[in-house]
PDB file of N, CA and C in Angstrom:
ATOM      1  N   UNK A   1       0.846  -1.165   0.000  1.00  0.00           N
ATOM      2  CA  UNK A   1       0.000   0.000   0.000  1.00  0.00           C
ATOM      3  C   UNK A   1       0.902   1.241   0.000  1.00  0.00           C
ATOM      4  N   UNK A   2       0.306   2.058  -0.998  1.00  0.00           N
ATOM      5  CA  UNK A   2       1.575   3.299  -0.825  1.00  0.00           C
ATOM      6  C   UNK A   2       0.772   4.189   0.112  1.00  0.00           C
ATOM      7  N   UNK A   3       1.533   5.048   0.748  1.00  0.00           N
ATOM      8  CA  UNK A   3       1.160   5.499   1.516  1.00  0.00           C
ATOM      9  C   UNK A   3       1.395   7.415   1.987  1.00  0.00           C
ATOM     10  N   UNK A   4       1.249   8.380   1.971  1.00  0.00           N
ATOM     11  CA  UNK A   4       1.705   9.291   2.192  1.00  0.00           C
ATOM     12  C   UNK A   4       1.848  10.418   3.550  1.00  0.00           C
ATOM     13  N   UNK A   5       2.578  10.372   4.481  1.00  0.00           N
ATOM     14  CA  UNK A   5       2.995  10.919   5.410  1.00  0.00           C
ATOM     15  C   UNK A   5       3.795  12.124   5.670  1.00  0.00           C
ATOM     16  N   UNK A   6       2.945  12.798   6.366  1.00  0.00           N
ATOM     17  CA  UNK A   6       3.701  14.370   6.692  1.00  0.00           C
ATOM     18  C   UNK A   6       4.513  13.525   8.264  1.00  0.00           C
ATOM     19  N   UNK A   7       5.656  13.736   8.314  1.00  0.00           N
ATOM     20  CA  UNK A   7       6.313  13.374   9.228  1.00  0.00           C
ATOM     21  C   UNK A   7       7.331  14.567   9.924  1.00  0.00           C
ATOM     22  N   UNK A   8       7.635  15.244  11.406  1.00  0.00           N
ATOM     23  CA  UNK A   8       8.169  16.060  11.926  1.00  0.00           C
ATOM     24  C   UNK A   8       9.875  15.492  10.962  1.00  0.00           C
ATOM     25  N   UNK A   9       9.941  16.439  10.163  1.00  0.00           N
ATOM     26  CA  UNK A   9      11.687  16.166   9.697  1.00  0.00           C
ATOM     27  C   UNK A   9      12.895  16.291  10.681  1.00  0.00           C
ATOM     28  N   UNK A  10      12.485  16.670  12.127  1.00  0.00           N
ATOM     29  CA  UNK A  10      13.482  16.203  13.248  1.00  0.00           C
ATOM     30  C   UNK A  10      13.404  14.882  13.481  1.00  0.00           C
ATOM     31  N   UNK A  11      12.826  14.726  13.400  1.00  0.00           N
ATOM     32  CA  UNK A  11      12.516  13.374  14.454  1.00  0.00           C
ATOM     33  C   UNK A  11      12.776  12.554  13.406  1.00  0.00           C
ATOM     34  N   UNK A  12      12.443  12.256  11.967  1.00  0.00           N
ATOM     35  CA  UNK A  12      13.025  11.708  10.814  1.00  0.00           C
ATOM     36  C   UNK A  12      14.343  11.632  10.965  1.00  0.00           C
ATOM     37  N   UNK A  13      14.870  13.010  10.799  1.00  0.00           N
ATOM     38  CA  UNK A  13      16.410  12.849  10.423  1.00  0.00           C
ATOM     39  C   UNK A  13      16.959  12.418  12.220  1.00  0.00           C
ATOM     40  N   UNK A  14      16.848  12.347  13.311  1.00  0.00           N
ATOM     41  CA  UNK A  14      17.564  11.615  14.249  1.00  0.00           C
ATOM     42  C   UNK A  14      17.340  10.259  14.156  1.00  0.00           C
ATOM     43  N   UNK A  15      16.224   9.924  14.095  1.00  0.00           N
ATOM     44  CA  UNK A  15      15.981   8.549  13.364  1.00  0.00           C
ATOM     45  C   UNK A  15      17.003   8.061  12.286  1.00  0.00           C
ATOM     46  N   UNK A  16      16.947   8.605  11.465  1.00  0.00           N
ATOM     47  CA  UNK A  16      18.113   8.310  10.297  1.00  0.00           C
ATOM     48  C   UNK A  16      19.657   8.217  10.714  1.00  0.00           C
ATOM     49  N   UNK A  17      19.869   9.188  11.345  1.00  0.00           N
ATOM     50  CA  UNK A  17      21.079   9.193  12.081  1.00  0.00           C
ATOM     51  C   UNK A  17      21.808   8.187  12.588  1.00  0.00           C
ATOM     52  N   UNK A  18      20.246   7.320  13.272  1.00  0.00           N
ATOM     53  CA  UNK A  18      21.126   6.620  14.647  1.00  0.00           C
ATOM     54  C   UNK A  18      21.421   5.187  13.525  1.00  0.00           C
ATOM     55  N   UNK A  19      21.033   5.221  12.567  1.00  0.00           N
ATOM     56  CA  UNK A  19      21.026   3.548  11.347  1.00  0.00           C
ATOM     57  C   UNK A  19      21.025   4.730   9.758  1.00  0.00           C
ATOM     58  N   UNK A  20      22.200   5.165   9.377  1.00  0.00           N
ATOM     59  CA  UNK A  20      22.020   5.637   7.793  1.00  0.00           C
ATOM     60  C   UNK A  20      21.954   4.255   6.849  1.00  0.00           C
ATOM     61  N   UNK A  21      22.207   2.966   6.912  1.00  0.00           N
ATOM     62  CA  UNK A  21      21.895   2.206   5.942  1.00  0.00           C
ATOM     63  C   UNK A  21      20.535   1.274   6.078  1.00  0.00           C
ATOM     64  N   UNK A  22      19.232   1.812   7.043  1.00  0.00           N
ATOM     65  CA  UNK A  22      17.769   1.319   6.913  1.00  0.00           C
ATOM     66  C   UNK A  22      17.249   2.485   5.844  1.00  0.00           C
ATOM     67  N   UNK A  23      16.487   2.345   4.915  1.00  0.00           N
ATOM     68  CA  UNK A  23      15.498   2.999   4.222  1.00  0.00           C
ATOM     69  C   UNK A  23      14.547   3.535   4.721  1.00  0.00           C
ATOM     70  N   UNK A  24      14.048   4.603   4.905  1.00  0.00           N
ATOM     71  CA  UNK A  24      12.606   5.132   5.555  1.00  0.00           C
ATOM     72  C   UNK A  24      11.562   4.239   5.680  1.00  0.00           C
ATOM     73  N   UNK A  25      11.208   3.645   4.443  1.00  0.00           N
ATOM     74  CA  UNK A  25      10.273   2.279   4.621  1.00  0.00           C
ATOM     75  C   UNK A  25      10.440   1.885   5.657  1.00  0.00           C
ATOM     76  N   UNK A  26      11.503   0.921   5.269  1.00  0.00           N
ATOM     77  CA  UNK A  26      11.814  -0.033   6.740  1.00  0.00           C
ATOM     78  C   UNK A  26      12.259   0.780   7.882  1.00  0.00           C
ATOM     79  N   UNK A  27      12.300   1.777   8.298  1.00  0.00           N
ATOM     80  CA  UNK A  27      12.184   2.333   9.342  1.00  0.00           C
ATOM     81  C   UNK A  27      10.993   2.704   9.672  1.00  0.00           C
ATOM     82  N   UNK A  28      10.037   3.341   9.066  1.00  0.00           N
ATOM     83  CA  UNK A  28       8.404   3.343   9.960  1.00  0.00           C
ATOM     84  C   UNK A  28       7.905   2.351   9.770  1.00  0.00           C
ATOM     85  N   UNK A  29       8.455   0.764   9.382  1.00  0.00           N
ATOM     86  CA  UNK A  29       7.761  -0.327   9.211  1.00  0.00           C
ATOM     87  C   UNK A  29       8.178  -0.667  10.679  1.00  0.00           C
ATOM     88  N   UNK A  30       9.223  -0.359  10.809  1.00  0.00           N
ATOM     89  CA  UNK A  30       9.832  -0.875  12.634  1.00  0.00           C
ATOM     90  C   UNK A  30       9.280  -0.586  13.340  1.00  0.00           C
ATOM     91  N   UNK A  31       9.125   1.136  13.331  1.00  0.00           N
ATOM     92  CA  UNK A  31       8.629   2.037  14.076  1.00  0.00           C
ATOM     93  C   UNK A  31       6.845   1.366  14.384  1.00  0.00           C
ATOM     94  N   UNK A  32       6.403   0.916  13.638  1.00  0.00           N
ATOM     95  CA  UNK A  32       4.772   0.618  13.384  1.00  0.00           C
ATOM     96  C   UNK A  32       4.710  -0.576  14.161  1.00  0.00           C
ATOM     97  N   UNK A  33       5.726  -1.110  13.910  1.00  0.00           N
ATOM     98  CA  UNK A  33       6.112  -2.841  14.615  1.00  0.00           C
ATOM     99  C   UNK A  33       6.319  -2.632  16.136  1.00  0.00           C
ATOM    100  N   UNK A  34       6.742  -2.128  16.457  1.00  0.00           N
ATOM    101  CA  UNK A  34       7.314  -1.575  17.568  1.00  0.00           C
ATOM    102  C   UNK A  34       6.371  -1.006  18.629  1.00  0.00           C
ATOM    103  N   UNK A  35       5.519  -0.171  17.708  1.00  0.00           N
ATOM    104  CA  UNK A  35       3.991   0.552  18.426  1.00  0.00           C
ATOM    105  C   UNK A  35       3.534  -0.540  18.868  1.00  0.00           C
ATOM    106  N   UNK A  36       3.309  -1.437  17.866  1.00  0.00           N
ATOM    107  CA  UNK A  36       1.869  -2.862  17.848  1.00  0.00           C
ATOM    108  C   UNK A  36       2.268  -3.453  19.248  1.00  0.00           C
ATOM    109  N   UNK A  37       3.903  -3.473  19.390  1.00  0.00           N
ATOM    110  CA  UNK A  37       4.110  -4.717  20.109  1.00  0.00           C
ATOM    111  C   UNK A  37       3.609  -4.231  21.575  1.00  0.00           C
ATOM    112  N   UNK A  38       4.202  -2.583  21.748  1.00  0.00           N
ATOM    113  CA  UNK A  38       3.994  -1.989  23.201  1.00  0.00           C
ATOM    114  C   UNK A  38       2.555  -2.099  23.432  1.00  0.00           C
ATOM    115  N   UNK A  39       2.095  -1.259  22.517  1.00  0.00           N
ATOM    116  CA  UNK A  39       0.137  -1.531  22.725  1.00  0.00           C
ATOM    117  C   UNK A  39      -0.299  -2.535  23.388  1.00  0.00           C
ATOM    118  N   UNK A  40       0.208  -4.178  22.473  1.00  0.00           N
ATOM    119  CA  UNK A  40      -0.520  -5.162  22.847  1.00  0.00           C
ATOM    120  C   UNK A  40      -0.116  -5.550  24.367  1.00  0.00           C
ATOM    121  N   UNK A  41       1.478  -5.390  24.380  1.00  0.00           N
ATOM    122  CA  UNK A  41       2.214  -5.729  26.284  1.00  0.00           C
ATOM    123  C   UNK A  41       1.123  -4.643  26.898  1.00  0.00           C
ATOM    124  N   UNK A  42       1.229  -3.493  26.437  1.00  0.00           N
ATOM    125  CA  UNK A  42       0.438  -2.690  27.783  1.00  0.00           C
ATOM    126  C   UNK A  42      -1.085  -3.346  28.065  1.00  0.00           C
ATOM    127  N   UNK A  43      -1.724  -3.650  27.105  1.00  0.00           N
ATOM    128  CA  UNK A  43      -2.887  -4.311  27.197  1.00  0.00           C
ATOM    129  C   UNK A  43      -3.014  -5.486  27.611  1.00  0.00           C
ATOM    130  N   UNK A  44      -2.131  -6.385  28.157  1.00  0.00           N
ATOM    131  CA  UNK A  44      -1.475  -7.336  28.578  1.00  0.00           C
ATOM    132  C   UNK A  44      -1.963  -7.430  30.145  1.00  0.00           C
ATOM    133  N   UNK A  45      -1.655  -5.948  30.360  1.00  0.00           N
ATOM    134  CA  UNK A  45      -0.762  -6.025  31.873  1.00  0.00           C
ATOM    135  C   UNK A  45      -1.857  -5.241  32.662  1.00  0.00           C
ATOM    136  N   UNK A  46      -2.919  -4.804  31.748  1.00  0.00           N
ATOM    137  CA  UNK A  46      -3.955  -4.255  31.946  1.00  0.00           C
ATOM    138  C   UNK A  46      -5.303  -5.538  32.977  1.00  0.00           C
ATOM    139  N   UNK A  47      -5.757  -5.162  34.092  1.00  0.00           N
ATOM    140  CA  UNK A  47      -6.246  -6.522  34.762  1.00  0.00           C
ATOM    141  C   UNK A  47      -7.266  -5.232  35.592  1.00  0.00           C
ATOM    142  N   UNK A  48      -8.489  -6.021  35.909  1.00  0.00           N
ATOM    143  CA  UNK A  48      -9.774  -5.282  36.669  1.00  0.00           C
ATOM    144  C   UNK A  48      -9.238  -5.255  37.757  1.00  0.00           C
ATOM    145  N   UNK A  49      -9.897  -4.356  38.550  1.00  0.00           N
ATOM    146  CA  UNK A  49     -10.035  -4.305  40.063  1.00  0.00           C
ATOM    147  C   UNK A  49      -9.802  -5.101  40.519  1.00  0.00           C
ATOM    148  N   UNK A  50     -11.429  -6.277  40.047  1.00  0.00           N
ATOM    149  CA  UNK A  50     -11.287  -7.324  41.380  1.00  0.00           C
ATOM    150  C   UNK A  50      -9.701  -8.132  41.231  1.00  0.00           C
ATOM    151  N   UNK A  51      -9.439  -8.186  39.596  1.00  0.00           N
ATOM    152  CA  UNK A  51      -8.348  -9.064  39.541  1.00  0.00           C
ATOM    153  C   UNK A  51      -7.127  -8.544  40.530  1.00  0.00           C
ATOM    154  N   UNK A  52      -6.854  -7.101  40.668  1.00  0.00           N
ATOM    155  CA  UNK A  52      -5.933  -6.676  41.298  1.00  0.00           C
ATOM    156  C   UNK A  52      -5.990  -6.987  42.431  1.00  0.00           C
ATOM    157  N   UNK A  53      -7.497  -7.049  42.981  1.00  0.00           N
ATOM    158  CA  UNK A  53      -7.637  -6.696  44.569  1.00  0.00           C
ATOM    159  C   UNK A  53      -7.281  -8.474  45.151  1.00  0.00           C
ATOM    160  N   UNK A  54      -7.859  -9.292  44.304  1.00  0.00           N
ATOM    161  CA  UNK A  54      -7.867 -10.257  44.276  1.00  0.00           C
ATOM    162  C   UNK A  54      -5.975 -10.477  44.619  1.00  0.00           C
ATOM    163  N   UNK A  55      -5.507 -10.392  43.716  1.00  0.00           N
ATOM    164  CA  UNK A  55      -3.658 -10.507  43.384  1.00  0.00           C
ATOM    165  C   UNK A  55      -3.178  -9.818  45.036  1.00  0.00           C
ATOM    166  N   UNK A  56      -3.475  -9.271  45.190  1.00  0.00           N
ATOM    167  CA  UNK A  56      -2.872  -7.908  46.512  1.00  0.00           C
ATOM    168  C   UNK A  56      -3.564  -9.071  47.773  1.00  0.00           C
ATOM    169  N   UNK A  57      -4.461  -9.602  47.654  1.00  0.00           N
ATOM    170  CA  UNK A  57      -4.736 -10.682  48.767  1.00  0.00           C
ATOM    171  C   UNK A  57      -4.128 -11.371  48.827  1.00  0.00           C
ATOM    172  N   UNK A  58      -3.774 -12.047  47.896  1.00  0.00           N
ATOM    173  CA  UNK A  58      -2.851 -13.511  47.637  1.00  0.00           C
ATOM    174  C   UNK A  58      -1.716 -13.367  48.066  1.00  0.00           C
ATOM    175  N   UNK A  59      -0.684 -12.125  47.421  1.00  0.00           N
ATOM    176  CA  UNK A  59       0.389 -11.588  47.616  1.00  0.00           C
ATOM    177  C   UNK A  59       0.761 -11.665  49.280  1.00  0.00           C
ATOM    178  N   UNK A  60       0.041 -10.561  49.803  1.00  0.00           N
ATOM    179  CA  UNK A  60       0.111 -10.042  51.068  1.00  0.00           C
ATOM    180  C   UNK A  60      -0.836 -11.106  51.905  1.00  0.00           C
ATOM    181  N   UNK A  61      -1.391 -12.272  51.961  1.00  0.00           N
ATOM    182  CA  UNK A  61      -1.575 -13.623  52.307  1.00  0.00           C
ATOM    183  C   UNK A  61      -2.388 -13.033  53.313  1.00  0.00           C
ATOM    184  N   UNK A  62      -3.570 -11.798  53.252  1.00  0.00           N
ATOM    185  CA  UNK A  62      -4.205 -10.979  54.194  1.00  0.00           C
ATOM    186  C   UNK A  62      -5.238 -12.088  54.975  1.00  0.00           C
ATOM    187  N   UNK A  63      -5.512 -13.146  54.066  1.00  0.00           N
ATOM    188  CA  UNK A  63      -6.399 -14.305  54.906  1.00  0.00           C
ATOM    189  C   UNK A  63      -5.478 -14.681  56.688  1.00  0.00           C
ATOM    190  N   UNK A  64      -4.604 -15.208  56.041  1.00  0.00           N
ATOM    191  CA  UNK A  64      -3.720 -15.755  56.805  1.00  0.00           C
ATOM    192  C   UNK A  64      -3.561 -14.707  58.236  1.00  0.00           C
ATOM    193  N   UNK A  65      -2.900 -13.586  58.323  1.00  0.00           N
ATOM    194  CA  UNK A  65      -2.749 -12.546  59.089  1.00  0.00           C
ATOM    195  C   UNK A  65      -4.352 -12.245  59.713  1.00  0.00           C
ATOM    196  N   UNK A  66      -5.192 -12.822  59.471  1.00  0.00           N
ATOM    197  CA  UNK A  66      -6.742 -12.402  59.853  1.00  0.00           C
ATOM    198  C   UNK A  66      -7.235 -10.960  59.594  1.00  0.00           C
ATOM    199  N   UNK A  67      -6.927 -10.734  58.626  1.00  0.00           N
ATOM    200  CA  UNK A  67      -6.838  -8.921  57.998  1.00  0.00           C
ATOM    201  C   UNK A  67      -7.980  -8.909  56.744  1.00  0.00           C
ATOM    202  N   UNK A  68      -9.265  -8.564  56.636  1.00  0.00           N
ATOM    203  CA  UNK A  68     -10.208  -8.217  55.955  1.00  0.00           C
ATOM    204  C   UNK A  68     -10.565  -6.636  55.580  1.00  0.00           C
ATOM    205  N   UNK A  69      -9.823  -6.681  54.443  1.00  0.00           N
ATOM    206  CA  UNK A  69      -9.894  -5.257  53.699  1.00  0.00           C
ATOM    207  C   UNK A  69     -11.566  -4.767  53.543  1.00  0.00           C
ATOM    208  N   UNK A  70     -12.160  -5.800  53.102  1.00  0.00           N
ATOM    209  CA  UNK A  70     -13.508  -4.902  53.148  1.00  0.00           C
ATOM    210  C   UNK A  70     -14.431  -4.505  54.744  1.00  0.00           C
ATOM    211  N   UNK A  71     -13.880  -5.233  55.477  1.00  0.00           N
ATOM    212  CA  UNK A  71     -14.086  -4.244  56.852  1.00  0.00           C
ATOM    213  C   UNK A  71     -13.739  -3.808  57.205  1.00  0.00           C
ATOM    214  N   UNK A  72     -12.428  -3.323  57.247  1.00  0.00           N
ATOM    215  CA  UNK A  72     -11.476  -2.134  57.302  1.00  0.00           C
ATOM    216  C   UNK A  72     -11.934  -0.776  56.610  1.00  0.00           C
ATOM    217  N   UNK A  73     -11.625  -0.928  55.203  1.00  0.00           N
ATOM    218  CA  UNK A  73     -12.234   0.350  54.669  1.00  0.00           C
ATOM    219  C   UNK A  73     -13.955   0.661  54.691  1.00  0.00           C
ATOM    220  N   UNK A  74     -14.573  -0.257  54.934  1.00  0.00           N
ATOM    221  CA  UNK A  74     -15.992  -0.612  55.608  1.00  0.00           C
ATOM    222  C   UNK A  74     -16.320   0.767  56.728  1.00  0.00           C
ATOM    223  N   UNK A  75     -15.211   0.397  57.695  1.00  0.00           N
ATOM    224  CA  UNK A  75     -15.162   1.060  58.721  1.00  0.00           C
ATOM    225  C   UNK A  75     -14.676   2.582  58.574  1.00  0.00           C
ATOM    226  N   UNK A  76     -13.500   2.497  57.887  1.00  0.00           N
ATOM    227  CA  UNK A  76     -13.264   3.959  57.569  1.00  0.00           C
ATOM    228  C   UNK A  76     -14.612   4.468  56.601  1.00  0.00           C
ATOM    229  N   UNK A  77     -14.974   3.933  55.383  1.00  0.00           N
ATOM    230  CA  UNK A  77     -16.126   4.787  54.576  1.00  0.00           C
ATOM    231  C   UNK A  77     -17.602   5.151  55.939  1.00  0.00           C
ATOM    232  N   UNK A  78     -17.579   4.658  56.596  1.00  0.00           N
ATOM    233  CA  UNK A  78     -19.014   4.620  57.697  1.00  0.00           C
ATOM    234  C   UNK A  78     -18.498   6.018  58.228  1.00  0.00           C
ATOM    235  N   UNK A  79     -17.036   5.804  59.020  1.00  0.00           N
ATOM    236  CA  UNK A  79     -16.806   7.189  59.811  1.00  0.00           C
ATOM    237  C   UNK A  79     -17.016   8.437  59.140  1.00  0.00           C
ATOM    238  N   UNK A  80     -17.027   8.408  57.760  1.00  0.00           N
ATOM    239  CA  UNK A  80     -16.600   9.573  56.948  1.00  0.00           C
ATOM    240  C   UNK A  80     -18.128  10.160  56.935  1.00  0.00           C
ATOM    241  N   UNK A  81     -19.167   8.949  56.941  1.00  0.00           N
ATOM    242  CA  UNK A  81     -20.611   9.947  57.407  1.00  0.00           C
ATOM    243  C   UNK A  81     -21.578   9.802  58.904  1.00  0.00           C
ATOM    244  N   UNK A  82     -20.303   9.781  59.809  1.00  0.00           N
ATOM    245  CA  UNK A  82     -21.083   9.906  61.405  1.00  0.00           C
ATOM    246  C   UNK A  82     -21.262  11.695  61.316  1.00  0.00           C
TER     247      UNK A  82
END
């Protein structure tokens, strides 16, 4: 697909700089490659609440210690409307 791009010509030419024998092609083909890969890791690492809250129990073995987060902050959210 051809393609046409206004690109900041700084950021081009340091790019070029750091590799003068890649072609522009294959340099925003990297560059594109490169995006995909971070995107998909960050989306990866991306996990709900409960999953977190869930993980932070396990971790910190809060069963074990007899430590119940939802009556704890239970208790603090109640005080906040005496």
């Amino acid at each position: 697909m051809v393609t046409s791009l206004n690109v900041d010509t700084a950021l081009l030419q340091e790019a070029l700089e750091l590799d003068r024998e890649v072609p522009i092609q294959t340099l925003v083909e990297i560059a594109l490659r490169e995006y995909i890969q971070h995107r998909k890791q960050m989306k990866k690492s991306e996990i709900s609440f409960g999953e977190s809250l869930s993980a932070f129990r396990q971790k910190y073995q809060l069963d074990e210690l007899g430590l119940n987060p939802d009556e704890i902050w239970g208790e603090v959210r109640d005080r906040i409307f005496e």
